[in-house]
N, C-alpha and C. Protein backbone atom coordinates (compact mmCIF):
# COMPACT_ATOMS: atom_id res chain seq x y z
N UNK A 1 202.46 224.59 29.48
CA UNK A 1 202.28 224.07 28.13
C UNK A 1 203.09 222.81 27.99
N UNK A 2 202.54 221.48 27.75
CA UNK A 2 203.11 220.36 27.22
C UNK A 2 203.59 220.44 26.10
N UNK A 3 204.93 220.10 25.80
CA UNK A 3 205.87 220.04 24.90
C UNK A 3 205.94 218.61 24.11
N UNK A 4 204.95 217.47 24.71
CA UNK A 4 205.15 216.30 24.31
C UNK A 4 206.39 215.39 24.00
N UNK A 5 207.47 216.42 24.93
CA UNK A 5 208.73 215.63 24.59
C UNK A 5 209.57 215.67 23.31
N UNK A 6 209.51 216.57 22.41
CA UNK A 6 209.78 216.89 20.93
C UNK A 6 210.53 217.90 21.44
N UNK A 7 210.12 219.34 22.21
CA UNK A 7 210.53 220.03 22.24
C UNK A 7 211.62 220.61 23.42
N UNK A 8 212.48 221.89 23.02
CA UNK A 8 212.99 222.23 24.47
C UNK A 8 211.93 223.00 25.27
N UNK A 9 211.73 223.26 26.22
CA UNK A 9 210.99 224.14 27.10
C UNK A 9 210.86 225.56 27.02
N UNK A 10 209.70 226.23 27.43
CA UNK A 10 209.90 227.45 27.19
C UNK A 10 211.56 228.37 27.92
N UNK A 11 211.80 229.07 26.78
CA UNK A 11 212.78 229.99 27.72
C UNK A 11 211.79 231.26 28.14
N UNK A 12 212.65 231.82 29.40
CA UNK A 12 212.37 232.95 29.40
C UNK A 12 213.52 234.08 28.54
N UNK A 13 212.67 235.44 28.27
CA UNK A 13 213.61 236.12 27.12
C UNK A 13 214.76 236.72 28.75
N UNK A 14 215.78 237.24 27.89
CA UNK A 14 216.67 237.64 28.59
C UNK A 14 216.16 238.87 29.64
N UNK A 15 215.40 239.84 29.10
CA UNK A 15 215.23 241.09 29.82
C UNK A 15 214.07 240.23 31.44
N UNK A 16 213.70 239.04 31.46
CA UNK A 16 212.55 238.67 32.10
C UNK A 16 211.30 238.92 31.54
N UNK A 17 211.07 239.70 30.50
CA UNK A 17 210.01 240.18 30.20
C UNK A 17 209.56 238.91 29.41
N UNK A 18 207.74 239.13 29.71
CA UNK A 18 206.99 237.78 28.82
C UNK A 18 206.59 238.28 27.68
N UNK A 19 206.61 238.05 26.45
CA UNK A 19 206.46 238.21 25.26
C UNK A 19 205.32 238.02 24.99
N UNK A 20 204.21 238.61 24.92
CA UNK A 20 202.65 238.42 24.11
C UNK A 20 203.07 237.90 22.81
N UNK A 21 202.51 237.04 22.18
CA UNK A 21 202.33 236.52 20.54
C UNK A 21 201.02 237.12 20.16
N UNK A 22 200.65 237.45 19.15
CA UNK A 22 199.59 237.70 18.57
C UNK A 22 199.79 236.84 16.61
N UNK A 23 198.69 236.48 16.88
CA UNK A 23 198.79 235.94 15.51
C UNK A 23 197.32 236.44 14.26
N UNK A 24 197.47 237.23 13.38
CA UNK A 24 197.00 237.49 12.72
C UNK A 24 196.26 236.10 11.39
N UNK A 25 194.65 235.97 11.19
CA UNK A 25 194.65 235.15 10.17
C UNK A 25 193.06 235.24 9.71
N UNK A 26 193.17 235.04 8.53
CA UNK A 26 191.75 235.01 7.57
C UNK A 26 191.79 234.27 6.56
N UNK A 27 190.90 233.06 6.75
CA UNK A 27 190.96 231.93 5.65
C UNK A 27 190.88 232.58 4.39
N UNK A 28 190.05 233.43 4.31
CA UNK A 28 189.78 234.12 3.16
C UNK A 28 191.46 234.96 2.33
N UNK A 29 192.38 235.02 2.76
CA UNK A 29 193.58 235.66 2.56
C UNK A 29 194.07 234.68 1.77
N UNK A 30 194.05 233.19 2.08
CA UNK A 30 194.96 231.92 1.40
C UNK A 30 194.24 232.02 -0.32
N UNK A 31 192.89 232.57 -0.24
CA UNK A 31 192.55 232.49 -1.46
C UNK A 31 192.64 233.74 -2.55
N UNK A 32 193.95 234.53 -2.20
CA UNK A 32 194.03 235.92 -2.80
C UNK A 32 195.56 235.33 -3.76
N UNK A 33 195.65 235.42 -4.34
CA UNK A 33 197.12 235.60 -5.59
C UNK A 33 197.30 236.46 -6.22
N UNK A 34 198.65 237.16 -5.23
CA UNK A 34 199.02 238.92 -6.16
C UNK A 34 199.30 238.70 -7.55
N UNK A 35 200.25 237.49 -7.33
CA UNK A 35 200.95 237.26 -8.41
C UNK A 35 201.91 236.18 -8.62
N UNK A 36 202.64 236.04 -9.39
CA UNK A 36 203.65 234.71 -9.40
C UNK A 36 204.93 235.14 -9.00
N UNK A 37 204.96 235.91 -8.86
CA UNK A 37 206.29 236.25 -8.17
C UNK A 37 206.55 236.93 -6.84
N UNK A 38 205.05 236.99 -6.56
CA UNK A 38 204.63 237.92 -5.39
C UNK A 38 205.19 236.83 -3.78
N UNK A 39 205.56 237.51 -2.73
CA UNK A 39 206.20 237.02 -1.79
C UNK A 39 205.20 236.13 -0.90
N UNK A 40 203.79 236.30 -1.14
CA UNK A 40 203.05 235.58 -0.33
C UNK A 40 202.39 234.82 -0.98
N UNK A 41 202.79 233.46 -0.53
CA UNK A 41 201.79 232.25 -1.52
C UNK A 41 200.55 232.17 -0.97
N UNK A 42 199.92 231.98 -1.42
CA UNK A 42 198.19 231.58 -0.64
C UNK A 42 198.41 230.43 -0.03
N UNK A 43 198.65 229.33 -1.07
CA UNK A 43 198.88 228.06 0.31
C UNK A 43 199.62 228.47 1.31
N UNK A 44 200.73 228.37 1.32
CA UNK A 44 201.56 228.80 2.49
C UNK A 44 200.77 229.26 3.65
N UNK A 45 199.88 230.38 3.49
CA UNK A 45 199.06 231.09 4.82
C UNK A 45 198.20 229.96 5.34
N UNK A 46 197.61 228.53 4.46
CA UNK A 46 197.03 227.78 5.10
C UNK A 46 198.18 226.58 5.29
N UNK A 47 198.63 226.10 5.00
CA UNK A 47 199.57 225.17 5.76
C UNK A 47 199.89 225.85 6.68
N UNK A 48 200.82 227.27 7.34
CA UNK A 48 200.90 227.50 8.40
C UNK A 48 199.68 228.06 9.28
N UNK A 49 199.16 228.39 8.79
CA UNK A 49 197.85 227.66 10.23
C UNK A 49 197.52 226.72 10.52
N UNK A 50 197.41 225.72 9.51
CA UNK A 50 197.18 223.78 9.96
C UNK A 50 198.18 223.28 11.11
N UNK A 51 199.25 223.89 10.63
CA UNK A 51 200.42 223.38 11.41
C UNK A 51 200.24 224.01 13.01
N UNK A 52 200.07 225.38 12.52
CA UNK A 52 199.80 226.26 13.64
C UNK A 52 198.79 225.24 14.65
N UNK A 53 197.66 224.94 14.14
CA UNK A 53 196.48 223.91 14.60
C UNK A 53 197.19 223.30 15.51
N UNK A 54 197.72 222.33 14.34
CA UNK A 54 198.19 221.04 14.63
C UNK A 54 198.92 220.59 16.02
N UNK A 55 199.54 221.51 16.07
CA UNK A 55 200.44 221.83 17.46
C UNK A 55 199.91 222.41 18.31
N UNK A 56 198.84 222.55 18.37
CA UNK A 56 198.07 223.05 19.67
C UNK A 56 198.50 224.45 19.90
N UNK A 57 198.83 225.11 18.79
CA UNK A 57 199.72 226.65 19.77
C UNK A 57 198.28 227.75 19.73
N UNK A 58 197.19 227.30 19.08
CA UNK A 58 196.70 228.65 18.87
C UNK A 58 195.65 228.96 20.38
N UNK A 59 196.12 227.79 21.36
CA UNK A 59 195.55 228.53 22.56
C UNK A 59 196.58 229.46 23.38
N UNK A 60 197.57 229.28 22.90
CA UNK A 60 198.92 229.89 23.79
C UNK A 60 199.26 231.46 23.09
N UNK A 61 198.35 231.78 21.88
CA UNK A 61 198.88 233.42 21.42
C UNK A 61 197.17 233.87 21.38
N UNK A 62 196.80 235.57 21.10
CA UNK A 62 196.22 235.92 21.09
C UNK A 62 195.65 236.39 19.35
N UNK A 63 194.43 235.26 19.14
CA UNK A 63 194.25 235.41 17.33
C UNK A 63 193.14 236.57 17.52
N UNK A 64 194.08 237.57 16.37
CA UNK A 64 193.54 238.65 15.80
C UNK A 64 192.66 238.72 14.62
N UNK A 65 191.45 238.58 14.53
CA UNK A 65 190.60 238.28 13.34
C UNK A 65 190.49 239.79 12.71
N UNK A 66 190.72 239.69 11.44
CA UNK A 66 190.59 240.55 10.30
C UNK A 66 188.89 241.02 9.96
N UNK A 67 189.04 242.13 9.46
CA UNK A 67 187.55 242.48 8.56
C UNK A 67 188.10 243.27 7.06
N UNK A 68 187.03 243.59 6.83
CA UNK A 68 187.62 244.19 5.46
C UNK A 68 187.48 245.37 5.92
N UNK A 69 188.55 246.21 5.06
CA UNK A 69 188.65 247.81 5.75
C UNK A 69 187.86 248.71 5.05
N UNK A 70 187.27 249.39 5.81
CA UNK A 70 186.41 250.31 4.87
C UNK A 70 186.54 251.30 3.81
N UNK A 71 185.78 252.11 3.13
CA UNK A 71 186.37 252.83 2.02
C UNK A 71 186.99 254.35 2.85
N UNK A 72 186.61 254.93 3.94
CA UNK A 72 187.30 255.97 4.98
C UNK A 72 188.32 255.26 5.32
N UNK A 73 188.29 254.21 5.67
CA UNK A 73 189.50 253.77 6.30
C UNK A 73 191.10 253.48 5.05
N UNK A 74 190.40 253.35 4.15
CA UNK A 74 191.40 253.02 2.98
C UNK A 74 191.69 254.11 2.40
N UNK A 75 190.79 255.41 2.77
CA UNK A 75 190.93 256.30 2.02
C UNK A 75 191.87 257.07 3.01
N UNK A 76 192.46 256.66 4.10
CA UNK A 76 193.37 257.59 5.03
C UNK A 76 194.35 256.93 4.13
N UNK A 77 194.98 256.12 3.82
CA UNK A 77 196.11 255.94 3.06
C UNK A 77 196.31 256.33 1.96
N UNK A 78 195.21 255.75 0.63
CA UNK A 78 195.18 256.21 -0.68
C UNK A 78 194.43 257.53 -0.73
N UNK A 79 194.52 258.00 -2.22
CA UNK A 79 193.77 258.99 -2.76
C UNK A 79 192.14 258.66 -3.29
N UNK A 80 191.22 259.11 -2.94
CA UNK A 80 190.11 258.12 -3.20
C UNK A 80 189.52 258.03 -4.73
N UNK A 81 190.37 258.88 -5.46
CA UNK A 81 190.12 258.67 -6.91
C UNK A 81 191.06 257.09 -7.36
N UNK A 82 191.93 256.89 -7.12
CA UNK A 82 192.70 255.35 -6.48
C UNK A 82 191.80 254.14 -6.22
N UNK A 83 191.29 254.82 -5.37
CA UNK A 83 190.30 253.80 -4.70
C UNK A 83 189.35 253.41 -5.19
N UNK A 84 188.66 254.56 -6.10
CA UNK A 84 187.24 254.25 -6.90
C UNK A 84 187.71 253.36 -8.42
N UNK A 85 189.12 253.96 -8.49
CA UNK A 85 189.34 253.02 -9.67
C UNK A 85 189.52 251.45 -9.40
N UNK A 86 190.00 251.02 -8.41
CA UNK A 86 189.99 249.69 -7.88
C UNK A 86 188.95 249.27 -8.10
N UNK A 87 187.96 249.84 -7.29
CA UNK A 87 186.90 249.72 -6.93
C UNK A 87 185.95 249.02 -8.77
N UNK A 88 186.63 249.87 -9.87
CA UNK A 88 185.41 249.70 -10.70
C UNK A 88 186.35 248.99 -11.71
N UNK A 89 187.37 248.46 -11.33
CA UNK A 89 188.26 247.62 -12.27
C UNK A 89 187.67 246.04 -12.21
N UNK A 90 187.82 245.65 -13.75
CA UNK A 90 188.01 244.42 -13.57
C UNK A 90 188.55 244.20 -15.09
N UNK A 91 189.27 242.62 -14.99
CA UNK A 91 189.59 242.79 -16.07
C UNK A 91 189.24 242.90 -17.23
N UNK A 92 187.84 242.17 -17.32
CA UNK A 92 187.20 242.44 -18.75
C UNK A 92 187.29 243.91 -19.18
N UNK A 93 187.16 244.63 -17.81
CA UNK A 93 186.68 246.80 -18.34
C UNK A 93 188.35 247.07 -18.89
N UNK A 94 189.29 246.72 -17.95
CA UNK A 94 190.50 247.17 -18.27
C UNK A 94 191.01 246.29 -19.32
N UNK A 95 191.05 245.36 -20.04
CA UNK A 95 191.26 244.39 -21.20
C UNK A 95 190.82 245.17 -23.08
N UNK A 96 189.72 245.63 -22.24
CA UNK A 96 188.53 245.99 -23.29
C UNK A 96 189.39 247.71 -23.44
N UNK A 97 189.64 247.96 -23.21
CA UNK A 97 190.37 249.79 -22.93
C UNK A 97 189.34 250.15 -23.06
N UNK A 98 188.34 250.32 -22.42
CA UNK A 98 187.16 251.05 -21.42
C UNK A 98 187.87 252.26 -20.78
N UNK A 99 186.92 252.79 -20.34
CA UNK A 99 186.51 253.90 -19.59
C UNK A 99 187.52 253.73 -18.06
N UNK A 100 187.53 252.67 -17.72
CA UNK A 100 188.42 252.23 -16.66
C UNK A 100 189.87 252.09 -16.77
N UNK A 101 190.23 251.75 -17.72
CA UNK A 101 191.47 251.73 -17.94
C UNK A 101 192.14 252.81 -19.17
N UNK A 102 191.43 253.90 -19.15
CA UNK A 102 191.77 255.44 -19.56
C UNK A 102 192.11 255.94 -18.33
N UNK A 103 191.53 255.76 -17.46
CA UNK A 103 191.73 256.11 -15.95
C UNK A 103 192.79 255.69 -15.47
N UNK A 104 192.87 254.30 -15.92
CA UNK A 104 194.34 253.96 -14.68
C UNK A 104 195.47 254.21 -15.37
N UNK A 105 195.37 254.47 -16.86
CA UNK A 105 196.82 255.31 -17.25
C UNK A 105 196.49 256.53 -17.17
């Protein structure tokens, strides 16, 4: 890997062992906002992939492409009465104190 002279060279880690990178990413993620105080900015996930780009690294790790997880698959974590309420929220139903948001209190 060319360093273009900017950088120091790869080390190796102490044990000898080579370190796999894997890098996780879905354009679609930069356009999600938990919240304003929430720890993950949306930009942020795309500037560091540009950069990521930019520097040529994303031939040197192994990119892990995302899908959306299914409702079995979401339902091994949550309760699927949880899930269906997600599922049928939005804010106008929950704004309106609907039927949906009797549910989520």
């Amino acid at each position: 890997m060319s360093t273009g002279g900017n950088s120091l060279p790869p080390q190796s880690c102490p044990d000898g062992a080579k370190r796999r990178v894997c890098y996780y990413y879905d354009r679609f993620i930069a356009g999600v906002n938990y919240c304003e105080d929430h720890v993950m900015v949306p930009h942020r996930v795309d500037m560091a992939h540009a950069l990521i780009r930019s520097c040529g690294l994303l031939g040197d790790m192994a990119r892990l492409r995302t899908r959306p997880a299914t409702d079995a698959e979401i339902c091994g974590f949550h309760d699927g009465r949880y899930v269906g309420l997600l599922r049928d929220l939005t804010p106008e139903g929950f704004g309106a104190g609907g039927e949906v948001a009797r549910r989520a209190r």
